[in-house]
Protein backbone atom coordinates (compact mmCIF):
# COMPACT_ATOMS: atom_id res chain seq x y z
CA UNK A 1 2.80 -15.22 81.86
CA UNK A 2 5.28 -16.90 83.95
CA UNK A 3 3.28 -19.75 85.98
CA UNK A 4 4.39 -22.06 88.77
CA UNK A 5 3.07 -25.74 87.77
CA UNK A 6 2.82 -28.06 91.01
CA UNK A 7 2.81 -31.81 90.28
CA UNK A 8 4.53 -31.20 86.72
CA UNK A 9 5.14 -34.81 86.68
CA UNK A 10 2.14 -36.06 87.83
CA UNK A 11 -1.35 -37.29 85.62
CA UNK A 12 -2.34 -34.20 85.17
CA UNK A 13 0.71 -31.95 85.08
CA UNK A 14 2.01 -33.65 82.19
CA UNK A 15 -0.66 -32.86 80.17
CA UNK A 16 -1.26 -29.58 81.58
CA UNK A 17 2.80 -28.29 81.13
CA UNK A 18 2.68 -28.50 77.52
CA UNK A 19 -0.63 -27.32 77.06
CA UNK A 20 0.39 -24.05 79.00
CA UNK A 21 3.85 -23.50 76.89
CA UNK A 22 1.96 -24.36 73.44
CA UNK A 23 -0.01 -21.23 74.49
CA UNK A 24 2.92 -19.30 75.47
CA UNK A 25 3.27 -19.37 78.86
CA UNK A 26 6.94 -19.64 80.82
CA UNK A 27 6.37 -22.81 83.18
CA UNK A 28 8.36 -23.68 86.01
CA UNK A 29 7.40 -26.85 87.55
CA UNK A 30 7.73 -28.24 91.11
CA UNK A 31 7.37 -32.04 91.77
CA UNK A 32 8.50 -34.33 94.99
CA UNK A 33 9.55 -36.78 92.16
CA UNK A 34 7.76 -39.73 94.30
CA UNK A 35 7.36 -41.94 91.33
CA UNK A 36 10.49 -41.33 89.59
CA UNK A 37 11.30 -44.02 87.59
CA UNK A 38 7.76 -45.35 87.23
CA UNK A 39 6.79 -43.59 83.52
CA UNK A 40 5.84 -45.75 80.94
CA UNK A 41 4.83 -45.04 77.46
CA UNK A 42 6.53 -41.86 76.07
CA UNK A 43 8.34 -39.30 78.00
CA UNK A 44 6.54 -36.45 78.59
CA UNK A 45 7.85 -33.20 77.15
CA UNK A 46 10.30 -31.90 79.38
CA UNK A 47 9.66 -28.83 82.06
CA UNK A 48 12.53 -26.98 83.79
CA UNK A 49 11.74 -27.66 87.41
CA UNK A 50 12.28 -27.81 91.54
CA UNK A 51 12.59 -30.88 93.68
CA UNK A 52 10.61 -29.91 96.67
CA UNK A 53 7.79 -30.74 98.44
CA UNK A 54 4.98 -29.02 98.37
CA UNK A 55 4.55 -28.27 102.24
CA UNK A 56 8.20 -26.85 102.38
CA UNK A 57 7.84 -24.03 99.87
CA UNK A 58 8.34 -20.14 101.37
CA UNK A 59 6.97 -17.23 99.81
CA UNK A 60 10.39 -16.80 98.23
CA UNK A 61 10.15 -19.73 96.33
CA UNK A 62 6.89 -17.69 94.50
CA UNK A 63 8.56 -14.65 93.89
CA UNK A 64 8.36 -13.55 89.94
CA UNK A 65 5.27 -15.73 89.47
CA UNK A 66 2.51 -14.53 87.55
CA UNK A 67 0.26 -17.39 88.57
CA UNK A 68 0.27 -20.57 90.50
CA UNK A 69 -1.58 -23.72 88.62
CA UNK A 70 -1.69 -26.40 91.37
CA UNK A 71 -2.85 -30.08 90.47
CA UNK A 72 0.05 -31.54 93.05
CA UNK A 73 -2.05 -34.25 95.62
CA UNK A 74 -1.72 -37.55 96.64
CA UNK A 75 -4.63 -38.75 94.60
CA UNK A 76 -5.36 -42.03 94.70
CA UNK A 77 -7.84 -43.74 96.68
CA UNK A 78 -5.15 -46.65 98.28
CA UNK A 79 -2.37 -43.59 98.98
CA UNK A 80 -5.29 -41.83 101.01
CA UNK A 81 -6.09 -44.71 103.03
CA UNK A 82 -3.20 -45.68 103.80
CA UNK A 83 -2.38 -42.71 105.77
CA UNK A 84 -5.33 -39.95 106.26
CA UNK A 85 -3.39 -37.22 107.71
CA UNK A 86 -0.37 -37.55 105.65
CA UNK A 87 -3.44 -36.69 102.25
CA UNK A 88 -5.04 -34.01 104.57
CA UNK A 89 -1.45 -32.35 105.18
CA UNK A 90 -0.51 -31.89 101.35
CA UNK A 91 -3.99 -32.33 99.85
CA UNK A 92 -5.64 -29.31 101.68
CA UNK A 93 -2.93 -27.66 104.64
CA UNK A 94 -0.15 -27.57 102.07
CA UNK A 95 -2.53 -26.31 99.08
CA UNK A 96 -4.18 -23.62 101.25
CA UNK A 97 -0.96 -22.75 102.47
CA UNK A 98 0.47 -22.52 99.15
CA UNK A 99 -2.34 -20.14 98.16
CA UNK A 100 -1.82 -17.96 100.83
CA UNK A 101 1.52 -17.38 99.73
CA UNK A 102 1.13 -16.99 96.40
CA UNK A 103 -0.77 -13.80 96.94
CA UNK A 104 1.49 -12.84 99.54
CA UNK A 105 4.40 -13.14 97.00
CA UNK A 106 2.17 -11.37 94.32
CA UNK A 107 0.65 -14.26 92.17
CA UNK A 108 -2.59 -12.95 90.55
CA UNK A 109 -4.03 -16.00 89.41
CA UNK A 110 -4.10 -19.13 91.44
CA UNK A 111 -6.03 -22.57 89.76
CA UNK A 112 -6.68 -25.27 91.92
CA UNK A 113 -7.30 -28.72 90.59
CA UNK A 114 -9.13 -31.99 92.89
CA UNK A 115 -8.88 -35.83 92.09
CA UNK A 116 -12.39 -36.63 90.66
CA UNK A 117 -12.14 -38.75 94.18
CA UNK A 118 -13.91 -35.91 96.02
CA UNK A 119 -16.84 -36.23 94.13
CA UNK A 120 -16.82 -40.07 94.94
CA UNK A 121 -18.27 -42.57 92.38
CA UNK A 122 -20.45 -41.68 89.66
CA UNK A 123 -21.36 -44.77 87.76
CA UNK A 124 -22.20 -43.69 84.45
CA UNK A 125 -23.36 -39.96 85.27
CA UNK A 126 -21.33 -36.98 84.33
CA UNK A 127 -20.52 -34.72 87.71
CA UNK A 128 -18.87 -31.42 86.55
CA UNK A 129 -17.77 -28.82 89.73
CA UNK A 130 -21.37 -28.12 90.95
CA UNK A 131 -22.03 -31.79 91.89
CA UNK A 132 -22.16 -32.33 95.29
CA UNK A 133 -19.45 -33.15 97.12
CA UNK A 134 -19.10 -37.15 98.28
CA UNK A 135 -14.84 -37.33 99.16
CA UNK A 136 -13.77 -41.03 98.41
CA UNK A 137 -10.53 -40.43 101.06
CA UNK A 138 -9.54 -38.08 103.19
C-alpha cells in the first residue's frame, strides 16, 4: 500500500514511518520541518518526503495514494495557547480538509491521530478513545 504519512518527523511519525515500511508499506511523508534541527538522541530512520504545510496541500498532491495516516498537529499544550486559531486552522480545518481530499483524490483509508491533550488530564487513569472528551487547548 502506498500511504501518505503527515508529521513524518514529528513524536509520533517517527515511530509510526518505520513501523509502516517494516510491514511493507511505500511511505511518503509530508512535514513543515518546524523543528528542524531540534532532534536529539538517534536519528530516526529516514522517510522520502515533502516540505509543505499541511493547509496548502491540493488534491493533486494525493494522487496515487492508497491511504492517508495523519498524526501532523501542533500538539502541545504551550503551542496551543499561544495562538488558538493558528491550532484550530491545522489541528481540525486543515485535517478535515485534508480528508476531504483524500477521498476526492481516491485514498481508501484515512487514520486520524489526536494529542492525548483532547482528552485533558488523567492522573493515573487509563482513557482509551471512548473517554469523554475534556480538550486541554484549542
Amino acid at each position: 500500500m502506498r500511504i501518505l504519512l503527515t508529521g513524518h518527523k514529528g513524536y509520533i511519525g517517527t515511530v509510526a514511518g518505520p513501523v509502516l515500511r517494516s510491514a511493507g508499506h511505500e511511505v511518503i511523508g509530508l512535514d513543515t520541518d518546524l523543528f528542524a534541527g531540534c532532534e536529539f538522541g538517534e536519528a530516526a530512520l529516514e522517510i522520502p518526503g515533502v516540505r509543505k504545510d499541511v493547509r496548502d496541500l491540493t488534491r493533486a498532491d494525493l494522487e496515487g495514494f492508497d491511504a492517508v495516516v495523519h498524526p501532523a498537529a501542533l500538539s502541545n499544550d504551550p503551542l496551543g495557547d499561544l495562538d488558538a486559531n493558528l491550532t484550530y486552522d491545522i489541528n481540525h480545518r486543515a485535517s478535515v480538509r485534508l480528508a476531504e481530499l483524500a477521498k476526492e483524490a481516491g485514498a481508501r483509508r484515512f487514520v486520524f491521530f489526536s494529542s492525548c491533550s483532547v482528552y485533558g488530564a488523567a492522573g493515573e487513569a487509563i482513557r482509551d478513545e471512548t473517554a469523554p472528551l475534556g480538550p486541554v487547548t484549542a
